[in-house]
Protein backbone atom coordinates (compact mmCIF):
# COMPACT_ATOMS: atom_id res chain seq x y z
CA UNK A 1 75.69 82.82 88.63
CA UNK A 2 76.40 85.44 91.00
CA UNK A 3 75.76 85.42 94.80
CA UNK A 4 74.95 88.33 96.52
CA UNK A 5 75.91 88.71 100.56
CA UNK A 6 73.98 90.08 103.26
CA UNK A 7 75.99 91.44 106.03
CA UNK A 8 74.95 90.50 110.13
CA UNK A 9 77.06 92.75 111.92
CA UNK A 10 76.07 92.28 114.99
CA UNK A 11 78.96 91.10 117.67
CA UNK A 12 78.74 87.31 118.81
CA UNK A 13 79.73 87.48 122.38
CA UNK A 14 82.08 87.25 124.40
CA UNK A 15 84.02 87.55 120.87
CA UNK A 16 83.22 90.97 120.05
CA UNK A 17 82.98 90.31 116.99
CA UNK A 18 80.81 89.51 114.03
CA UNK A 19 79.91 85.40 113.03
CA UNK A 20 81.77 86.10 109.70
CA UNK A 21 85.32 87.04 111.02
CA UNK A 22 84.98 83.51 113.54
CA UNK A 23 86.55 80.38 112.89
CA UNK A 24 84.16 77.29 112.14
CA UNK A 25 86.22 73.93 111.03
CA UNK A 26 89.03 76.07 111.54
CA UNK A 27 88.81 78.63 108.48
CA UNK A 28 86.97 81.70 108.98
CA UNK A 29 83.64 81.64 108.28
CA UNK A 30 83.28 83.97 105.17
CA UNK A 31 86.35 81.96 103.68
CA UNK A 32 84.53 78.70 104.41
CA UNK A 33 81.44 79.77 102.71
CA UNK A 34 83.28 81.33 99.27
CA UNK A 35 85.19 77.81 99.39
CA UNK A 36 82.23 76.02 99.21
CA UNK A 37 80.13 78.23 97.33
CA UNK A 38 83.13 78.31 94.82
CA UNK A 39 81.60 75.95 92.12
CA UNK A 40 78.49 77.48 91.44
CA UNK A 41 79.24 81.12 91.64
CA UNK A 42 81.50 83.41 89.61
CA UNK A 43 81.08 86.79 90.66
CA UNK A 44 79.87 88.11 94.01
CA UNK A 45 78.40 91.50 95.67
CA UNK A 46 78.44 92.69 99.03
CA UNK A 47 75.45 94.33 101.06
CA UNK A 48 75.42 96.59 104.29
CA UNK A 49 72.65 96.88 106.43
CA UNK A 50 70.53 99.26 104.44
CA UNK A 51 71.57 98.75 101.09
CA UNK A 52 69.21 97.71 98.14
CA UNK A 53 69.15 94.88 96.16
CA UNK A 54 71.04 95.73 93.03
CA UNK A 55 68.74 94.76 90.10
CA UNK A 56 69.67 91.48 88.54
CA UNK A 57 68.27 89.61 85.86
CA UNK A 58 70.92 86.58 86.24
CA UNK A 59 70.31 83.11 88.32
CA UNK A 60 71.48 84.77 91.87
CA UNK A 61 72.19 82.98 95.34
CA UNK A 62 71.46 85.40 98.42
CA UNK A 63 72.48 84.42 101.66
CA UNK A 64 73.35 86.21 105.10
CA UNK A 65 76.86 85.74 105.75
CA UNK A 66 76.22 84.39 109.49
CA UNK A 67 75.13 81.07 107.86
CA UNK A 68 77.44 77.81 108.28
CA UNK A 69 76.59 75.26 106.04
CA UNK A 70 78.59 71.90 104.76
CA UNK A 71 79.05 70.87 101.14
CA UNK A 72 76.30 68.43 101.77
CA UNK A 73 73.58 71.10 102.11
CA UNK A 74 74.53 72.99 99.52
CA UNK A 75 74.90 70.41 97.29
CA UNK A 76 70.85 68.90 97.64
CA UNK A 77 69.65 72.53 97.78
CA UNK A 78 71.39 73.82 94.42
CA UNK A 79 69.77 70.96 92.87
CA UNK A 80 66.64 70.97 94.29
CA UNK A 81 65.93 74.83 93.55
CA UNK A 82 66.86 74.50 89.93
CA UNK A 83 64.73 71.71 89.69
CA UNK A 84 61.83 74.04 90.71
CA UNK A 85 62.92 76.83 88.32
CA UNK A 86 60.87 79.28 90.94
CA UNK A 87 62.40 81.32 93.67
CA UNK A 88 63.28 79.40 96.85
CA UNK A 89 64.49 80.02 100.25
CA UNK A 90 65.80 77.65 102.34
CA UNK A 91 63.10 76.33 105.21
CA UNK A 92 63.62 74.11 108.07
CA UNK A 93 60.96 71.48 108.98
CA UNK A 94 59.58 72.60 112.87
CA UNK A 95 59.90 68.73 113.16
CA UNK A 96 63.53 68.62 111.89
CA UNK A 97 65.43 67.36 115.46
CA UNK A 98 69.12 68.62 114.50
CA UNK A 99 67.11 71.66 114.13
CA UNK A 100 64.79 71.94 116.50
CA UNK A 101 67.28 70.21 119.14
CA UNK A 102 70.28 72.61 118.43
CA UNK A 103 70.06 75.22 115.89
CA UNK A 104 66.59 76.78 116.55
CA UNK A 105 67.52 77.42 120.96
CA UNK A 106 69.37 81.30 121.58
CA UNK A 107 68.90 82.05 117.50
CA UNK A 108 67.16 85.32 116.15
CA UNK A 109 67.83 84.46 112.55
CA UNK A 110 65.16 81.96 111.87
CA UNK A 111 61.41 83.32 110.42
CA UNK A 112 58.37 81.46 111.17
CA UNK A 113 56.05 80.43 108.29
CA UNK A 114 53.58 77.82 109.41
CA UNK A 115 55.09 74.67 110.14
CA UNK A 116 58.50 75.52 108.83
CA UNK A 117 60.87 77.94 110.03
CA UNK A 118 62.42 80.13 107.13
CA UNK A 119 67.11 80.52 106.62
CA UNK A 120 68.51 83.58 105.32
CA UNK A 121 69.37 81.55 102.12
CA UNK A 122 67.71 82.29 98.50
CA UNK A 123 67.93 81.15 94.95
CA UNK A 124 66.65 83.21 92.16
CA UNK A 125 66.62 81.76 88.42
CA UNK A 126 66.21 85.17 87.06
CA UNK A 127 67.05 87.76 89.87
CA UNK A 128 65.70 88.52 92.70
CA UNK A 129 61.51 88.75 92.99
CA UNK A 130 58.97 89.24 95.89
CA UNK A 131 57.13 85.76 95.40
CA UNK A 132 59.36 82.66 96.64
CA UNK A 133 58.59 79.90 97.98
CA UNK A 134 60.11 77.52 100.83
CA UNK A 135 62.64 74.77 100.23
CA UNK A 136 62.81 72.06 103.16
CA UNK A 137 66.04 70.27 103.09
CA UNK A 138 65.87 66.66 104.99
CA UNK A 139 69.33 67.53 107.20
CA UNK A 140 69.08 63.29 107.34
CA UNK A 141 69.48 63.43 111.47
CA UNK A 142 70.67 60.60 113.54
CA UNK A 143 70.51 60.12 117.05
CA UNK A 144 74.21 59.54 118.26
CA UNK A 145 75.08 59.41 122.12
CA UNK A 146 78.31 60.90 123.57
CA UNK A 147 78.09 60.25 127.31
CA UNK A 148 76.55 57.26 129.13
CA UNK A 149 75.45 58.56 132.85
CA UNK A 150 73.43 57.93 135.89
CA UNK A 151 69.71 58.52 135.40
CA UNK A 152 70.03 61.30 137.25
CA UNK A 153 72.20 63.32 135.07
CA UNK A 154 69.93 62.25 131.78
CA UNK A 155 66.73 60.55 130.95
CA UNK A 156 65.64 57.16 131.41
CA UNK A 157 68.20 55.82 129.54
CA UNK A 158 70.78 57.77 131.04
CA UNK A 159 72.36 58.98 127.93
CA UNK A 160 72.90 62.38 126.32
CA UNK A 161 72.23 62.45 122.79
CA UNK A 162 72.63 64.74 120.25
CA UNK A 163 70.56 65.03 116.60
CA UNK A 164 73.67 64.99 114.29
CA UNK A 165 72.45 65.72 110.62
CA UNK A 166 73.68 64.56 107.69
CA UNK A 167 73.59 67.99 105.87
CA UNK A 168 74.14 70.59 107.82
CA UNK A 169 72.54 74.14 108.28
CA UNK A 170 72.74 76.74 110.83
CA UNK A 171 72.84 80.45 111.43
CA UNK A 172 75.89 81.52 113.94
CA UNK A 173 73.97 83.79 116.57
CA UNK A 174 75.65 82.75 119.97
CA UNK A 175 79.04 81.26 120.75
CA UNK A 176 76.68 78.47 121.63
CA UNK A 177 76.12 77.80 117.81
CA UNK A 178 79.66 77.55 117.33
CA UNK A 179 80.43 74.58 119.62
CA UNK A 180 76.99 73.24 117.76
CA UNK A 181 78.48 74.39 114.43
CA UNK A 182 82.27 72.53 114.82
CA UNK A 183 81.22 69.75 117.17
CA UNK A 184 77.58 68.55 116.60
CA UNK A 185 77.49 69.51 112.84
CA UNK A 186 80.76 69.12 112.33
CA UNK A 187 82.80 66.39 113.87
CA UNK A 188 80.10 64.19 114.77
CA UNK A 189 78.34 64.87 110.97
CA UNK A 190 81.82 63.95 109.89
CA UNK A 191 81.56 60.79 111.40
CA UNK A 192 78.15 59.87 111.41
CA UNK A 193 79.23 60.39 106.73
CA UNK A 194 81.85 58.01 107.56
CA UNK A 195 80.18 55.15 109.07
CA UNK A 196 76.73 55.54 106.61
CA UNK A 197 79.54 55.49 103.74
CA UNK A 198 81.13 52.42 105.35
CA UNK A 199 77.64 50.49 105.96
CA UNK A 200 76.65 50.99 101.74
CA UNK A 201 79.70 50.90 99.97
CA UNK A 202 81.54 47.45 100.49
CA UNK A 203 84.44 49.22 97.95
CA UNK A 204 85.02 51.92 100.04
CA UNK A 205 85.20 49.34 103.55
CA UNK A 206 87.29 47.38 101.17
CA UNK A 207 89.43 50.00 100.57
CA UNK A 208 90.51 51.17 103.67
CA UNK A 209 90.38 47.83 104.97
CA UNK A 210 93.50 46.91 102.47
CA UNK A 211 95.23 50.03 103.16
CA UNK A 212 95.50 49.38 107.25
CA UNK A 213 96.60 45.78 106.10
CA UNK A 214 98.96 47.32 104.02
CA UNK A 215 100.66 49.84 106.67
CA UNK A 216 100.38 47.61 109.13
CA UNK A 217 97.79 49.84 111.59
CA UNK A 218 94.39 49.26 112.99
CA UNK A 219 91.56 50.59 110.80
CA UNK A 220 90.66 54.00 112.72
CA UNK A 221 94.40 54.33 112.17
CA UNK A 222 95.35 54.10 108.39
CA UNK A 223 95.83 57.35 106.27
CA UNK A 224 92.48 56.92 104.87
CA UNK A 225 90.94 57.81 107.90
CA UNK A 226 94.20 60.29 109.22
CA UNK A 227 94.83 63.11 107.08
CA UNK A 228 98.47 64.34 107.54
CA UNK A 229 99.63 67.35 106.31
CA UNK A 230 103.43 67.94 105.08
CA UNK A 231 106.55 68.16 107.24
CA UNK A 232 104.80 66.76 110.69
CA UNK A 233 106.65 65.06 113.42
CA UNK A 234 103.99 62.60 115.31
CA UNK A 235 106.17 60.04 117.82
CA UNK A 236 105.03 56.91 117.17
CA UNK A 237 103.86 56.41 120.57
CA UNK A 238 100.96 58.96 120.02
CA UNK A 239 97.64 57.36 119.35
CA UNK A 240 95.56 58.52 116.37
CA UNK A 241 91.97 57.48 115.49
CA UNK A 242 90.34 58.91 112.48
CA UNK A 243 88.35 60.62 111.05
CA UNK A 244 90.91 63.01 112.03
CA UNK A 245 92.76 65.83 109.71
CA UNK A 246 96.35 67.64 110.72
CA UNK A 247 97.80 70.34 109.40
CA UNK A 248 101.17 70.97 108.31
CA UNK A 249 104.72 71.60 110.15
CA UNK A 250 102.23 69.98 113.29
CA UNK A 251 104.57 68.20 116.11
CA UNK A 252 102.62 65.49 118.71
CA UNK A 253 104.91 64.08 121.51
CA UNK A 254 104.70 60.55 122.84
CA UNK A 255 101.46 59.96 124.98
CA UNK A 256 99.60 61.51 123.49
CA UNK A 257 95.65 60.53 122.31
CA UNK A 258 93.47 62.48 119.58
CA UNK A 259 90.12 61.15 118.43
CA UNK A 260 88.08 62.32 115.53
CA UNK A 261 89.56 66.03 115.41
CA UNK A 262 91.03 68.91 112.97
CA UNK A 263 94.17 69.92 114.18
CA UNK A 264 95.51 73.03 111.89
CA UNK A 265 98.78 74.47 111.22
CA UNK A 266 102.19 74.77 113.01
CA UNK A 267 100.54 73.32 116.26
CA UNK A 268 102.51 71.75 119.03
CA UNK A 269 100.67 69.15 121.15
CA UNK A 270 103.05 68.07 123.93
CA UNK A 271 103.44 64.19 125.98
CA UNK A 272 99.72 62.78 127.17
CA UNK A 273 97.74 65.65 125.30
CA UNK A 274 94.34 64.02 125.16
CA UNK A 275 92.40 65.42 122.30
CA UNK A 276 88.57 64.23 121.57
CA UNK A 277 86.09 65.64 118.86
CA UNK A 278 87.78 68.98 119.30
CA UNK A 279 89.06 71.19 116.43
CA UNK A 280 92.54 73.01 117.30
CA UNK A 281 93.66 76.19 115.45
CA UNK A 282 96.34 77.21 113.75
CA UNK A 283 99.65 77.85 115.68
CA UNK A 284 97.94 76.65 118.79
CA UNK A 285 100.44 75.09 121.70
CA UNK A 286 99.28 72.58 124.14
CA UNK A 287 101.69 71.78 126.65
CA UNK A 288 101.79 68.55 128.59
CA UNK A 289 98.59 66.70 129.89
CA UNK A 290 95.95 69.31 128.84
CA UNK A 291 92.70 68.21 127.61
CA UNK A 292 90.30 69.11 125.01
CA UNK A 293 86.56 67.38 125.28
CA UNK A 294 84.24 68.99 122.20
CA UNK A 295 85.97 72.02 122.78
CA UNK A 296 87.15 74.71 119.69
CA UNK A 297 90.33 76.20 120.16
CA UNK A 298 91.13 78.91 117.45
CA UNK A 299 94.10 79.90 116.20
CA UNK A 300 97.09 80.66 117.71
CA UNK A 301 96.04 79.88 121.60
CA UNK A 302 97.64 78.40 124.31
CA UNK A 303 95.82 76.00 126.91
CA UNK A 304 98.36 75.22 129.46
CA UNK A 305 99.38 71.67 131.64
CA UNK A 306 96.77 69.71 133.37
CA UNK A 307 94.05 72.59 132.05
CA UNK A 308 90.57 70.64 130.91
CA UNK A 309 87.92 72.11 128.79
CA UNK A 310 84.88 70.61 128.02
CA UNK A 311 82.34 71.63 125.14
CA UNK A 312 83.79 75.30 125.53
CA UNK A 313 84.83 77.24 122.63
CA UNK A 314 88.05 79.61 123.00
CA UNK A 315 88.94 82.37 120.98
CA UNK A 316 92.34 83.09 118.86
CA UNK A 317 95.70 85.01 121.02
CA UNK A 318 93.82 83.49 124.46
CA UNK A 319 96.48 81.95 127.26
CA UNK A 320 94.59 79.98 129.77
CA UNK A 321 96.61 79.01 132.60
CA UNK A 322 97.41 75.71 133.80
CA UNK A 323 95.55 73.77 136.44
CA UNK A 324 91.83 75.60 135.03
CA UNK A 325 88.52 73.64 134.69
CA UNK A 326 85.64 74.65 132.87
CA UNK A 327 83.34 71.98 134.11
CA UNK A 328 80.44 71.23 132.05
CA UNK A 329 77.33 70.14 134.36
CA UNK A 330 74.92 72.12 136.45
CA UNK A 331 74.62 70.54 140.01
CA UNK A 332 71.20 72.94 140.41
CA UNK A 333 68.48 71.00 138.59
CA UNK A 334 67.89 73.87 136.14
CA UNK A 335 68.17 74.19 132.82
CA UNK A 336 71.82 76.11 131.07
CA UNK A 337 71.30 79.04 129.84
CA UNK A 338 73.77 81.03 127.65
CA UNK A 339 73.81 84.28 125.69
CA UNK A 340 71.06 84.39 122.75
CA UNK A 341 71.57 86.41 119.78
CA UNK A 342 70.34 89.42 121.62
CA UNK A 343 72.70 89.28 123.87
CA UNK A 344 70.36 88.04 126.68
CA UNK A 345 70.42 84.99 128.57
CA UNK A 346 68.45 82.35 127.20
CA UNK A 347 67.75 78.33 127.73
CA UNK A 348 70.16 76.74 125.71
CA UNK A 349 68.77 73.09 125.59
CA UNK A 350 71.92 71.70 126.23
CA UNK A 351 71.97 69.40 129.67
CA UNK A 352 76.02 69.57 129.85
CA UNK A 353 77.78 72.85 128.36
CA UNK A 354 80.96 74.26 129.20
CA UNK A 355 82.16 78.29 128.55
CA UNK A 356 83.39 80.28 125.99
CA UNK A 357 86.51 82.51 126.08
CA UNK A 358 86.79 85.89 124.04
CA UNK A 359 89.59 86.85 122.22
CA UNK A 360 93.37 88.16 123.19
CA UNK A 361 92.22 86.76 126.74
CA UNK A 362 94.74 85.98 129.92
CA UNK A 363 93.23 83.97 132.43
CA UNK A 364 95.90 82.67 135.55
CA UNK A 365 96.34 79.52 136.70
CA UNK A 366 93.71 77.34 139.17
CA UNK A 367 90.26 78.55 138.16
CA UNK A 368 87.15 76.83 138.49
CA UNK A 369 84.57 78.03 135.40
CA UNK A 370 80.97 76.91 136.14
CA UNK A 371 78.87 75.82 132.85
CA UNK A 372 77.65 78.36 130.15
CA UNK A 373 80.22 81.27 131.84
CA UNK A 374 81.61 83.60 128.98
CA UNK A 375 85.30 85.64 129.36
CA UNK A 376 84.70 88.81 127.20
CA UNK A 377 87.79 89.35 124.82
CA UNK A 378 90.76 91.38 125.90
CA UNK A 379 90.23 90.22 129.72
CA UNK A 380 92.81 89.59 131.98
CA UNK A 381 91.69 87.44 134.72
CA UNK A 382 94.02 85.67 137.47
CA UNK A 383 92.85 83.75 140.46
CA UNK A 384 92.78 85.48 144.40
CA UNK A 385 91.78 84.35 147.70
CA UNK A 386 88.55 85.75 147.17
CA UNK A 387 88.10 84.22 143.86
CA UNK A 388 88.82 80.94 142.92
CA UNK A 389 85.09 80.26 141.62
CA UNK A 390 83.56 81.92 138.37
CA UNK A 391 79.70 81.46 138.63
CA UNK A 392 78.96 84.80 136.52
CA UNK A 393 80.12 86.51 132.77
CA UNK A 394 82.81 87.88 133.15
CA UNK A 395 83.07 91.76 131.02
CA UNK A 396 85.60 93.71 129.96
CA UNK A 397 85.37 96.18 132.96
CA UNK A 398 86.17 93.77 135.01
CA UNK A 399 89.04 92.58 133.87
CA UNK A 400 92.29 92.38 136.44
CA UNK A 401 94.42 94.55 134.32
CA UNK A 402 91.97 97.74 135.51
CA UNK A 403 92.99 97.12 138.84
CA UNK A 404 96.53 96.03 137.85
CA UNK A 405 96.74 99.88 136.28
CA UNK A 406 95.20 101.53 139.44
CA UNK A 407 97.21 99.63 141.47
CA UNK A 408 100.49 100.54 139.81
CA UNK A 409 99.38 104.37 139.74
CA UNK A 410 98.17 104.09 143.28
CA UNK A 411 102.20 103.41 144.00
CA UNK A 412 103.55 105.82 141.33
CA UNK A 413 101.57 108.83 143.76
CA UNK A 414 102.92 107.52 146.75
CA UNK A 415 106.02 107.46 146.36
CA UNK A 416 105.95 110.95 144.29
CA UNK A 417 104.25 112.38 147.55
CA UNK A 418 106.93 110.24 149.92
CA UNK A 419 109.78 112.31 147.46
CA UNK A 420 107.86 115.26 147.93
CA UNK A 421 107.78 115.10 151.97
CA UNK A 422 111.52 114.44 152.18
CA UNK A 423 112.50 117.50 149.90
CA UNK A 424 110.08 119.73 152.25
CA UNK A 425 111.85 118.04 155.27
């Protein structure tokens, strides 16, 4: 079979750049879909905007390559469009909540059709034709709570839910879907696979039930559930609950605690780290006591001491100073609202959110980030008396290191003209 990709190049800010070239589960996206795409495809074409459909007469799979999806989806849907031996695309139920809840808010990928809402995802038996017809895929969601609050801050209950599906789905239009795309779909789908597994299959509890007996650890702490990767130093007074997976040549000092994470490559997590449903990058350094709550760190970033992030999402070559807090809940009783995929701010749906960071950022120490704020990439940002506060996105033009430059220059001419008035005198 051969799959053909369609290319979305538009930027996802305050990245700059496009959904394919991010890191989801840490892996960039277009690497993430040919590894899971891998077993039913052998040969693959590219398409710019503008380009026509070569004409195939082959079974074909034709998807947009802003699309995150898990082996789980992929998996039913293969099966279910052969089944129908008809062209299919892949549809969402308008009653789907994982979809409806968190994939449908700030998107511009989804089509309408009725009751169902239509992916950029098709299978053809015999090439590519006009006539298809929609494929709903149960995503299987379940209602899992993460945070327990006053009524106030929630509903009735006072919790905060999310929909976490089973199968997984979603187009990558804001930075918004990638915090939705690591930690909703992700590393709460990982989990919510893990316990359904562990409530049928009394072999598999059995199995890792013998396994913590056997190393002597508590069950969220046995290898079955803690993936570690080859020549890793962990102290042994660092606490680590699965489902978690680390990398290789990865070093965590004593103190500290990581809970249901991915941790990649040659990352250093220093004493009292606390880590929780968070996925760390490759070559990443966290010095002592910071803190990572749902929050995507990509590769090769530095968060420094006593820094906490919350459901943010920072980009790759970022240093964020120490003492910084990107808090996550709006004190106005209005709704979030974050960048769309227009690049206009829309409701998010999201009670508590924190920010997103761009790429290559530098952000100083002792900042206060208010929910939903973006850094644009390549921003340098440090903290004054006049601003301690960021309650607004924050662009490339007006990044610090403008002012840095006009600043230096502005001293460069005055002491050229100083030189000047001493020769005359």
């Amino acid at each position: 079979m051969i799959k053909v990709i369609l290319q979305a190049p538009k930027p996802i800010m305050p990245f700059c750049e496009p959904a394919r070239d991010l890191r989801l589960q840490n892996a960039p996206l277009w690497l993430h879909q040919r590894n899971l795409l891998a077993p039913y495809v052998t040969r693959e074409v590219e398409l710019k905007p503008g380009m026509r459909m070569p004409p195939l007469r082959e079974p074909t799979l034709v998807y947009r390559d802003n699309l995150f999806f898990d082996e789980d989806y992929i998996r039913v849907f293969m099966a279910e469009a052969r089944k129908r031996r008809n062209a299919v695309r892949a549809a969402f139920s308008a009653d789907d909540p994982a979809f409806r809840e968190h994939a449908l808010p700030l998107s511009t990928s989804y089509t309408p059709a009725g009751s169902v809402y239509l992916a950029d995802l098709w299978y053809y038996p015999k090439g590519p034709v006009a006539d298809v017809e929609p494929l709903v895929i149960d995503l299987q969601s379940r209602e899992i709570g993460y945070y327990h609050v006053p009524t106030y801050m929630a509903d009735q209950t006072g919790d905060l839910l999310f929909q976490v599906p089973l199968r997984s789905l979603i187009a990558i239009d804001s930075w918004v879907h990638v915090f939705i795309a690591d930690v909703v779909f992700g590393l709460f789908g990982r989990g919510a696979r893990f316990e359904k597994h562990l409530s049928e299959s009394l072999g598999f509890k059995l199995g890792i039930l013998s396994k913590a007996l056997y190393e002597g650890r508590q069950l969220l702490e046995c290898s079955e559930l803690v993936k570690v990767g080859r020549n890793c130093v962990i102290d042994p007074r660092a606490v680590i609950h699965g489902p978690t997976t680390i990398g290789d040549n990865v070093t965590i000092n004593a103190g500290a605690v990581i809970e249901n994470c991915i941790i990649g490559n040659n990352v250093n997590v220093s004493q009292d780290v606390q880590l929780m449903l968070s996925v760390v990058g490759d070559g990443a350094f966290l010095p002592f006591r910071a803190a990572l709550f749902m929050t995507t760190v990509m590769e090769n970033s530095m968060i420094a001491q006593n820094t906490c992030l919350q459901m943010c999402v920072v980009g790759r070559n970022t240093f964020i100073g120490a003492g910084n807090t990107f808090t996550d809940y709006n004190l106005v009783p209005a709704p979030l609202r974050a960048l769309d995929g227009q690049g206009k701010l829309g409701v998010s749906n999201r009670p508590v959110m924190g920010g997103a960071v761009g790429h290559n950022c530098r952000i100083g120490s002792g900042l206060v980030i208010y929910p939903s704020r973006t850094i644009e990439s390549d921003v340098v940002l440090a903290a004054s008396k006049e601003r301690r506060v960021i309650d607004r996105d924050v662009h490339f033009e007006d990044s610090d290191h403008h002012h840095f430059k006009s600043g230096r220059l502005h001293r460069a001419l005055y002491h050229r003209q100083k030189d000047k008035d001493l020769e005359s005198w």
